[in-house]
Protein backbone atom coordinates (compact mmCIF):
# COMPACT_ATOMS: atom_id res chain seq x y z
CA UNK A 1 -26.80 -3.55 19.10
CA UNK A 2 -25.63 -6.61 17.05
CA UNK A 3 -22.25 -7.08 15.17
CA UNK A 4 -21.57 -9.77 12.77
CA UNK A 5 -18.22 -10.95 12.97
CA UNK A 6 -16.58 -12.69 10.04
CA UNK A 7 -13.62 -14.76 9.98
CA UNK A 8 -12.33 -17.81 8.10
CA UNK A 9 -7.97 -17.87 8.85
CA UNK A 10 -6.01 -18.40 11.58
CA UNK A 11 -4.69 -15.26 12.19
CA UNK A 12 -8.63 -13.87 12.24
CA UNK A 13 -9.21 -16.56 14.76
CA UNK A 14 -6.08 -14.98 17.42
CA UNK A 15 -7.13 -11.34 16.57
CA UNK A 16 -10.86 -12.21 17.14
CA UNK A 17 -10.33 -13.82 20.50
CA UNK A 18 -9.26 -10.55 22.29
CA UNK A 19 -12.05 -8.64 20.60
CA UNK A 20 -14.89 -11.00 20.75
CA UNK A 21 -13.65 -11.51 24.85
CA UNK A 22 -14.05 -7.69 25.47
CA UNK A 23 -17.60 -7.46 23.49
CA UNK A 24 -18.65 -10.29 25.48
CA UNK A 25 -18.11 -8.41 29.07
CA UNK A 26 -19.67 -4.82 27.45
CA UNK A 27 -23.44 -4.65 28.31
CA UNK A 28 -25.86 -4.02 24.83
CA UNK A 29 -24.00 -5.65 22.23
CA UNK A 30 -24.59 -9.00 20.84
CA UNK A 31 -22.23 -10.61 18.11
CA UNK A 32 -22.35 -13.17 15.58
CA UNK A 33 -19.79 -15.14 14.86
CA UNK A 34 -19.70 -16.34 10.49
CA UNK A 35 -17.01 -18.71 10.04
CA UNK A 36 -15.83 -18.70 5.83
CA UNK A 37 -14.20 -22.22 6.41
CA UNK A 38 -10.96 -20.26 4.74
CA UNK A 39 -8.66 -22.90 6.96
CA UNK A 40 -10.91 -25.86 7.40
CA UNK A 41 -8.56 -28.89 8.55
CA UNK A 42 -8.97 -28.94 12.33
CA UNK A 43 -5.38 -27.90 13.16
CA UNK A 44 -5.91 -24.67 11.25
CA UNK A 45 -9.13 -23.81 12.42
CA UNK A 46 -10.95 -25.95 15.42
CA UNK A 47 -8.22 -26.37 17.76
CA UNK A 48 -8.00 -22.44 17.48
CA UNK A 49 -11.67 -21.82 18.87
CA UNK A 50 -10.89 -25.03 21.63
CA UNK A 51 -7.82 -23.38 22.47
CA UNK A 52 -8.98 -19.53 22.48
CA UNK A 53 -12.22 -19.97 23.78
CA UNK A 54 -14.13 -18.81 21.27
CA UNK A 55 -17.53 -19.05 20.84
CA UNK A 56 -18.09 -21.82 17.86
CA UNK A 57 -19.30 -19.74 15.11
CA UNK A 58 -23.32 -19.14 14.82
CA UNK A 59 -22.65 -19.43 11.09
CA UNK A 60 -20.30 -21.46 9.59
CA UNK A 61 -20.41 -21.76 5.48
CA UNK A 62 -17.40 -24.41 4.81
CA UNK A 63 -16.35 -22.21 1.82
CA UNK A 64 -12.67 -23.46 1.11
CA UNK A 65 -10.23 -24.34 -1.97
CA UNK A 66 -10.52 -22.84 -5.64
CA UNK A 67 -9.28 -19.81 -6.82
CA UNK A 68 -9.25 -16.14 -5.34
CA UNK A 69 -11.76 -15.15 -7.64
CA UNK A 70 -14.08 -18.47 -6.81
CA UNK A 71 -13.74 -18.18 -3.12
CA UNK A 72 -14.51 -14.65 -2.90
CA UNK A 73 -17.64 -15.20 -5.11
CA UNK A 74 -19.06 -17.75 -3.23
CA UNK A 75 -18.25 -16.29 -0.16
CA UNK A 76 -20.26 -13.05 -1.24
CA UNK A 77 -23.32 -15.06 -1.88
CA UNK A 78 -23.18 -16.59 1.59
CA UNK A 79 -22.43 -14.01 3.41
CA UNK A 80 -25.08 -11.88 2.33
CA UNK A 81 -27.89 -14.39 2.87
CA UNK A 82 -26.45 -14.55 6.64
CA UNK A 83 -26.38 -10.88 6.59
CA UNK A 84 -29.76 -10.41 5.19
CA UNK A 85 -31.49 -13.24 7.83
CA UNK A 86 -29.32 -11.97 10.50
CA UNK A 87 -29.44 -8.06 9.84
CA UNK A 88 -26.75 -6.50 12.32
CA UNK A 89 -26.14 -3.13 12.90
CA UNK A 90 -22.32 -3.29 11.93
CA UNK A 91 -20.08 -5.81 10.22
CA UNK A 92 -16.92 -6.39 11.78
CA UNK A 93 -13.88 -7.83 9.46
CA UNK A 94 -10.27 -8.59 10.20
CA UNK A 95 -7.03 -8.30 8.26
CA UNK A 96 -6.54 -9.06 4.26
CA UNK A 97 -7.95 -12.32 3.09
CA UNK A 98 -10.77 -13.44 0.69
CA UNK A 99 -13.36 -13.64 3.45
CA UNK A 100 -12.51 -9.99 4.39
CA UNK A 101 -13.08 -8.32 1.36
CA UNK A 102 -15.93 -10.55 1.13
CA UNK A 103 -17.32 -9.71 4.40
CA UNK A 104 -16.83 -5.92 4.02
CA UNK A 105 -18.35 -6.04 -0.12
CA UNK A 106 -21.14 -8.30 1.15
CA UNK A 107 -22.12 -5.35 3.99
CA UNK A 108 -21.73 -2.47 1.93
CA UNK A 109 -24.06 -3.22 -0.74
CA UNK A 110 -26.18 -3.72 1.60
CA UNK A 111 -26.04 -0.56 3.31
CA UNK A 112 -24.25 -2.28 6.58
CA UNK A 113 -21.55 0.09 8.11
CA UNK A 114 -18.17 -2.36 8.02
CA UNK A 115 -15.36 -2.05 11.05
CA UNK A 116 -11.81 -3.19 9.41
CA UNK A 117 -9.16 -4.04 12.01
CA UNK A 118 -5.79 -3.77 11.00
CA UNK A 119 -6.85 -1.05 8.37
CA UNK A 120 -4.35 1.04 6.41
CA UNK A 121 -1.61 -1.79 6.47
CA UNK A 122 0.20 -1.34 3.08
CA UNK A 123 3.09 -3.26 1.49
CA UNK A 124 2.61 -1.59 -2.02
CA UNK A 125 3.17 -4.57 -3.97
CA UNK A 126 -0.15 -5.53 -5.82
CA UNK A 127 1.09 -8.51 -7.03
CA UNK A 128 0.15 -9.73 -3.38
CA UNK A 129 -3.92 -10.80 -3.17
CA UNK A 130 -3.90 -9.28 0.21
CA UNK A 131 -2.73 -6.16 -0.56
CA UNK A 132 -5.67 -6.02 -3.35
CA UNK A 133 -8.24 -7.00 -0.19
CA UNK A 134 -6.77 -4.64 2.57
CA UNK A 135 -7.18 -1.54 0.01
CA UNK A 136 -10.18 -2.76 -1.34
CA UNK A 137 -11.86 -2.98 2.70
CA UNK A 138 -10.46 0.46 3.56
CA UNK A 139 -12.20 1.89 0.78
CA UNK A 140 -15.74 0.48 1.70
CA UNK A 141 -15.26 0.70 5.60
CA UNK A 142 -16.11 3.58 8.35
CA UNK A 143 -14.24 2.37 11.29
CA UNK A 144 -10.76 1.86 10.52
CA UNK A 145 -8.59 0.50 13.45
CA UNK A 146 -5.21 1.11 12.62
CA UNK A 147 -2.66 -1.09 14.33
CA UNK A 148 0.26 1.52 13.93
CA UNK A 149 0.77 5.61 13.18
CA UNK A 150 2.41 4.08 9.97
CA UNK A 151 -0.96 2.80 8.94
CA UNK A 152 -2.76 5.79 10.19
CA UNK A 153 -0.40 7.90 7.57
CA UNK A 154 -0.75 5.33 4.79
CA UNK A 155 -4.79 6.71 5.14
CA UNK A 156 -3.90 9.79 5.47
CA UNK A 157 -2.00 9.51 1.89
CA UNK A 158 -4.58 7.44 0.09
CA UNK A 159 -7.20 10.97 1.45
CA UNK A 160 -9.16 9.40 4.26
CA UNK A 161 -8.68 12.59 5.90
CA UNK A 162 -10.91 13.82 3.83
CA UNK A 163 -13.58 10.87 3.89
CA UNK A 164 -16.59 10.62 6.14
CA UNK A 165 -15.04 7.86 7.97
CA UNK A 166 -12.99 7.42 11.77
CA UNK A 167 -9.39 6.58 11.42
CA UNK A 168 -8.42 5.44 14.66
CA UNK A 169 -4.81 4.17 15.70
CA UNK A 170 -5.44 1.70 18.55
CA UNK A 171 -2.58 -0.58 18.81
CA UNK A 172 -2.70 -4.30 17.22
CA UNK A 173 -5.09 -6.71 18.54
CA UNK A 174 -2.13 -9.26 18.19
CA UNK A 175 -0.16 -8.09 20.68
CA UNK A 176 -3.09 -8.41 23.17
CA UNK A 177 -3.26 -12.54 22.62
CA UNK A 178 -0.09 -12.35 22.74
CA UNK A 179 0.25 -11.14 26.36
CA UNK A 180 -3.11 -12.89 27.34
CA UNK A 181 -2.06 -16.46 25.79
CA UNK A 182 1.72 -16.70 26.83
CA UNK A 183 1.32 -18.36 29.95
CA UNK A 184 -0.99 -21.39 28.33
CA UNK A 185 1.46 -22.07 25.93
CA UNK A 186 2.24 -25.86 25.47
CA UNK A 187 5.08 -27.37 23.41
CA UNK A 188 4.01 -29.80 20.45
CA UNK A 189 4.36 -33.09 20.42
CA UNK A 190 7.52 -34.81 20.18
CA UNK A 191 11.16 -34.13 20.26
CA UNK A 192 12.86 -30.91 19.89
CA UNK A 193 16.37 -30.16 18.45
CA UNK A 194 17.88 -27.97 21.11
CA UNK A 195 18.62 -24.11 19.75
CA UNK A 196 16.65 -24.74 16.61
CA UNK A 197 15.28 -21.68 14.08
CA UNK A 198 11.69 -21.28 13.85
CA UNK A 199 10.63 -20.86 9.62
CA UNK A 200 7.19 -20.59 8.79
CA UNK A 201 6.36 -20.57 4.79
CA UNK A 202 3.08 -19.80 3.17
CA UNK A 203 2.65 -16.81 0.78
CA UNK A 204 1.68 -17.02 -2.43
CA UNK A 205 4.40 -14.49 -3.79
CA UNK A 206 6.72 -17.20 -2.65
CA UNK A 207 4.89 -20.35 -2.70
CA UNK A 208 3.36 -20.25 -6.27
CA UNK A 209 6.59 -18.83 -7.89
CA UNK A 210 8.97 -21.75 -8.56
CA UNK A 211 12.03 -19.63 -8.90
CA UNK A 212 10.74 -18.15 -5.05
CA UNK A 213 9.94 -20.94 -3.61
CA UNK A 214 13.14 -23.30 -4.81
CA UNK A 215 15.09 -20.38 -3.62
CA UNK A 216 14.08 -20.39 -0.17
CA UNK A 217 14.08 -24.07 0.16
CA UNK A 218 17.87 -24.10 -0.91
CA UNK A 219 18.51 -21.34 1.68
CA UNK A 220 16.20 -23.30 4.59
CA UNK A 221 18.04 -26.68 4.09
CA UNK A 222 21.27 -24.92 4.36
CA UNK A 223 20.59 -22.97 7.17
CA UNK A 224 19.67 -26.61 8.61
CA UNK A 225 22.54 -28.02 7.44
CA UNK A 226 25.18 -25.32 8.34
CA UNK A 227 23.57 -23.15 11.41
CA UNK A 228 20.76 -24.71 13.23
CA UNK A 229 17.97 -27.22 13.46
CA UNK A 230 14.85 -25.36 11.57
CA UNK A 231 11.78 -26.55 12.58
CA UNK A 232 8.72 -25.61 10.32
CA UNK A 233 5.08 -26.09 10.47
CA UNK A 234 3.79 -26.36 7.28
CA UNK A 235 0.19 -26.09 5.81
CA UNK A 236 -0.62 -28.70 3.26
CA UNK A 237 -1.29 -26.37 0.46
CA UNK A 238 2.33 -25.70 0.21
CA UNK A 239 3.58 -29.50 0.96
CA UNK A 240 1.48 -29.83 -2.30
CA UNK A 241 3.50 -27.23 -4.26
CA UNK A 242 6.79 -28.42 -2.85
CA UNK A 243 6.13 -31.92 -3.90
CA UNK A 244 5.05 -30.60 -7.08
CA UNK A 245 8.24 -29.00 -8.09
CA UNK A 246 10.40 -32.15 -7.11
CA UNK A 247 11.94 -30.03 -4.08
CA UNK A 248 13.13 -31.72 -0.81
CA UNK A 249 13.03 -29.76 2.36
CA UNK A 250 15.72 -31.22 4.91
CA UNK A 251 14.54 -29.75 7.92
CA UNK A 252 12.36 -30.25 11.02
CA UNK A 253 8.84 -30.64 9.45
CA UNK A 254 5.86 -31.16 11.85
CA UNK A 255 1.96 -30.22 10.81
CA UNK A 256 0.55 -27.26 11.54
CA UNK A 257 -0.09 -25.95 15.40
CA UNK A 258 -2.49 -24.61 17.40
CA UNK A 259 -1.91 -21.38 18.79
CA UNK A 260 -0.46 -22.18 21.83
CA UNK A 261 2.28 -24.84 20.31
CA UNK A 262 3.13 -21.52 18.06
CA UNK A 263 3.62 -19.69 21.13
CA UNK A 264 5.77 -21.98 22.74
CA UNK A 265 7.71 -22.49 19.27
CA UNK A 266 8.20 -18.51 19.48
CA UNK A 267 9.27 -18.23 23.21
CA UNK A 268 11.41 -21.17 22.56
CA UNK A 269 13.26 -20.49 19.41
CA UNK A 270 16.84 -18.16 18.74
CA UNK A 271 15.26 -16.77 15.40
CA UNK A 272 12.11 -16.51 13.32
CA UNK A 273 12.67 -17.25 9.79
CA UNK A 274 8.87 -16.02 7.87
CA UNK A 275 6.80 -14.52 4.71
CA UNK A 276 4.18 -14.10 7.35
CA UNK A 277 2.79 -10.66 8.36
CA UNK A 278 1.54 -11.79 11.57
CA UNK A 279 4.73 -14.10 12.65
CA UNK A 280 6.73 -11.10 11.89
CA UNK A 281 5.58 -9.66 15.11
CA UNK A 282 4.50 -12.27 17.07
CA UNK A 283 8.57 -12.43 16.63
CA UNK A 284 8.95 -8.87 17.74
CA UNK A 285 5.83 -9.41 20.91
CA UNK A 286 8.67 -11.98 22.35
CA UNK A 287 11.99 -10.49 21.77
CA UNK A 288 13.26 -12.69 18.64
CA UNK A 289 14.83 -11.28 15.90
CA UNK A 290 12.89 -12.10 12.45
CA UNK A 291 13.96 -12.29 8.82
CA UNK A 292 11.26 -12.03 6.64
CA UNK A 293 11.47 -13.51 3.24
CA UNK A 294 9.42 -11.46 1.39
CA UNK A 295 9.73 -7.83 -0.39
CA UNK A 296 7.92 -5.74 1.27
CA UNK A 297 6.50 -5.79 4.37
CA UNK A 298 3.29 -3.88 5.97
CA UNK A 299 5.14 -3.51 9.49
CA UNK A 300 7.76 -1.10 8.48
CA UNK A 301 8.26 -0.10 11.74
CA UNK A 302 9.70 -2.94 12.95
CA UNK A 303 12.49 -2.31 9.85
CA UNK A 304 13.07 1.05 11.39
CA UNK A 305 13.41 -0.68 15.20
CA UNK A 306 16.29 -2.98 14.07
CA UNK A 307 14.27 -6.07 15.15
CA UNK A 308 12.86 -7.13 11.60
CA UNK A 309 15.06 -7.44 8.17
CA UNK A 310 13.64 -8.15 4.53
CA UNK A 311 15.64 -10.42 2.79
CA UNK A 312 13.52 -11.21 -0.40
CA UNK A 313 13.62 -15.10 -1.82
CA UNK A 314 17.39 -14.69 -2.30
CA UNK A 315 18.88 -17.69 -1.36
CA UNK A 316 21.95 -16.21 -0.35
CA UNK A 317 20.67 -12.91 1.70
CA UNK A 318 18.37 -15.23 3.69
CA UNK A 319 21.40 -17.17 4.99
CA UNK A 320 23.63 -14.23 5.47
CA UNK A 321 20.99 -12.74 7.33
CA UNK A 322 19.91 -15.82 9.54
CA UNK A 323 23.58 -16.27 10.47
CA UNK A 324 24.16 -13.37 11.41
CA UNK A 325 20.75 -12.42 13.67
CA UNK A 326 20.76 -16.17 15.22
CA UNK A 327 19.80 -16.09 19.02
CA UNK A 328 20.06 -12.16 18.55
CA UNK A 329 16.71 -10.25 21.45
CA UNK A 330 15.48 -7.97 20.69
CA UNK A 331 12.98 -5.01 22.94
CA UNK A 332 9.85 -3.06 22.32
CA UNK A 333 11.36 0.22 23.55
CA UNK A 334 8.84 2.43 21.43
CA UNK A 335 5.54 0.01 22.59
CA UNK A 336 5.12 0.28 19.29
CA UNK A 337 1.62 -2.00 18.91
CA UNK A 338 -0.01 -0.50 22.20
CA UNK A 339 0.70 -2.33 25.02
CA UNK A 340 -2.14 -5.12 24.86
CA UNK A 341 -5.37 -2.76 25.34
CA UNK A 342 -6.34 -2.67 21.58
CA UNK A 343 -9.44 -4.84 21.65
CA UNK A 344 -10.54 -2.35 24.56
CA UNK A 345 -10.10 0.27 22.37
CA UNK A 346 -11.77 -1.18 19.48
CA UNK A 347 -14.97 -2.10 21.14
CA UNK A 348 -15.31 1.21 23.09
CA UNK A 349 -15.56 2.94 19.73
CA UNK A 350 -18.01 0.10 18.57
CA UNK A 351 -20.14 1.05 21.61
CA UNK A 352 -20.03 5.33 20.97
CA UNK A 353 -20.67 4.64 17.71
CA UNK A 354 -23.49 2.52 18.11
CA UNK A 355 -22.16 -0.18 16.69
């Protein structure tokens, strides 16, 4: 039985750790790993498989920059050739980004039965390019592992009911690196403002919108002004963009970290200032309170819990809401992600179902 794993960003890298740990100690499946290069400076993607041990990738294509529509293309084109030399039984793909729809497209026209984890995860805005590649893999995928109920009911809605397809809630991978990782975690380098707010900054909604993003750079440096230190890692795509616009960000900048500095960062911090989906819960998975700047969010659950608000790119309700959730915990009284056994889950199905 042999599964073909693709990845090519971070948060595939944490999710794929769990999973690819419990296929490695189940008897009669083999996986290959295909790296996309999606996040190809070594913070962003090497230390990741140093720090998770992670089997470097059998496959790794170096596919990186240009636009949605070039990335996705040339990651079709590569990832079938692997696929066609390689021929698995089953393609396995992760979350929402170019390489996933490219991964799942790739397999289906070529008859190759596609596994989506964190299937039926909806923010209904499809203005956002990963809301256009998590619909997109659903539609062409048999074995959806859904994170939440929430997402299990978004597939019920869209008809998968009514599909020849499993629909399986089996809690979020994330929360099982999360639990398996804390102990290893290591601050980053250098010196730390005592009490600071953790802000991490990336989407494309916000970072490719000049209005968005001068918005919530007004609201950050006041926050770091007024409130707290805020520290923020920040990829160099959106330095770029920030530089671009003539904006100055007067906060804590460092590069970005490995997984276990983020952890630390997390555990360490009094509040978790994000657009990111993932941060939003790795926020929840260690009792911080999280504002996420964004519209919408696919983890409406944590809305309902108290423990997550949505604040937009308004300069104004991002402060408000920072002040007044600073060094606020928060609990998982629902264990509403599954309690860490997901990636058991996941591969038992892989195994019944033959892969």
């Amino acid at each position: 039985m042999k599964i073909l794993t693709i990845i090519g960003a971070r948060p595939q890298f944490i999710k794929a750790s769990v999973v690819s740990r419990a296929i490695a100690q189940t008897e009669g499946i083999e996986e290959i790993m295909l790296h996309t290069g999606q996040h190809f400076d070594a913070n962003m993607s090497d230390i990741f498989f140093n720090q998770l041990g992670i089997p470097k990738p059998d496959i790794q294509l170096d596919i990186h920059s240009g636009s949605h529509g070039q990335m996705t293309g040339r990651m079709l084109v590569e990832i079938e050739q692997a696929l066609l030399e390689h021929k698995p039984d089953r393609v396995l793909v992760y979350g929402d980004t170019n390489s996933t729809l490219a991964g799942a497209l790739a397999a289906a026209k070529l008859h190759i039965p596609v596994a989506h984890v964190e299937a039926g995860l909806r923010s209904f805005n499809m203005q956002m390019p990963e809301e256009i590649n998590r619909i997109l893999t659903d539609q062409i995928s048999d074995l959806l592992f859904c994170p939440t109920d929430t997402a299990v009911q978004n597939l019920n809605n869209e008809g998968f009911a009514n599909k020849p397809v499993q629909v399986l809630q089996v809690g979020d991978v994330m929360q099982d690196s999360a639990l398996l990782f804390a102990k290893q975690a290591v601050a980053p380098s250098g010196d730390w403002p005592e009490g600071f707010i953790l802000a991490t900054l990336h989407r494309a909604e916000n970072t490719d919108n000049p209005e968005r993003l001068a918005a919530i750079v007004a609201a950050l440096n006041e926050i770091n002004a007024s409130l707290a230190p805020v520290v923020l890692p920040l990829h160099p795509r959106t330095r770029k963009l920030i530089a671009k616009q003539g904006l100055e960000l007067n906060v804590h900048l460092i590069d970005p970290v490995g997984y276990f500095e983020m952890v630390w960062l997390l555990n360490h911090c009094q509040l978790v200032l994000t657009d990111s989906g993932g941060v939003q819960k790795e926020a929840f998975f260690f009792g911080k309170a999280c504002v996420t700047m964004r519209d919408q969010t696919e983890w409406v659950e944590l809305i309902e819990a108290g423990a997550n608000e949505l604040v937009g790119a308004d300069q104004a309700r991002i402060v408000e809401a920072a002040t007044r959730n600073v060094g606020r915990k928060v609990k998982d009284t629902h264990n509403l992600y599954g309690g860490g056994k997901a990636a058991e889950r996941i591969v038992n199905v892989l195994v019944k179902a033959g892969a």
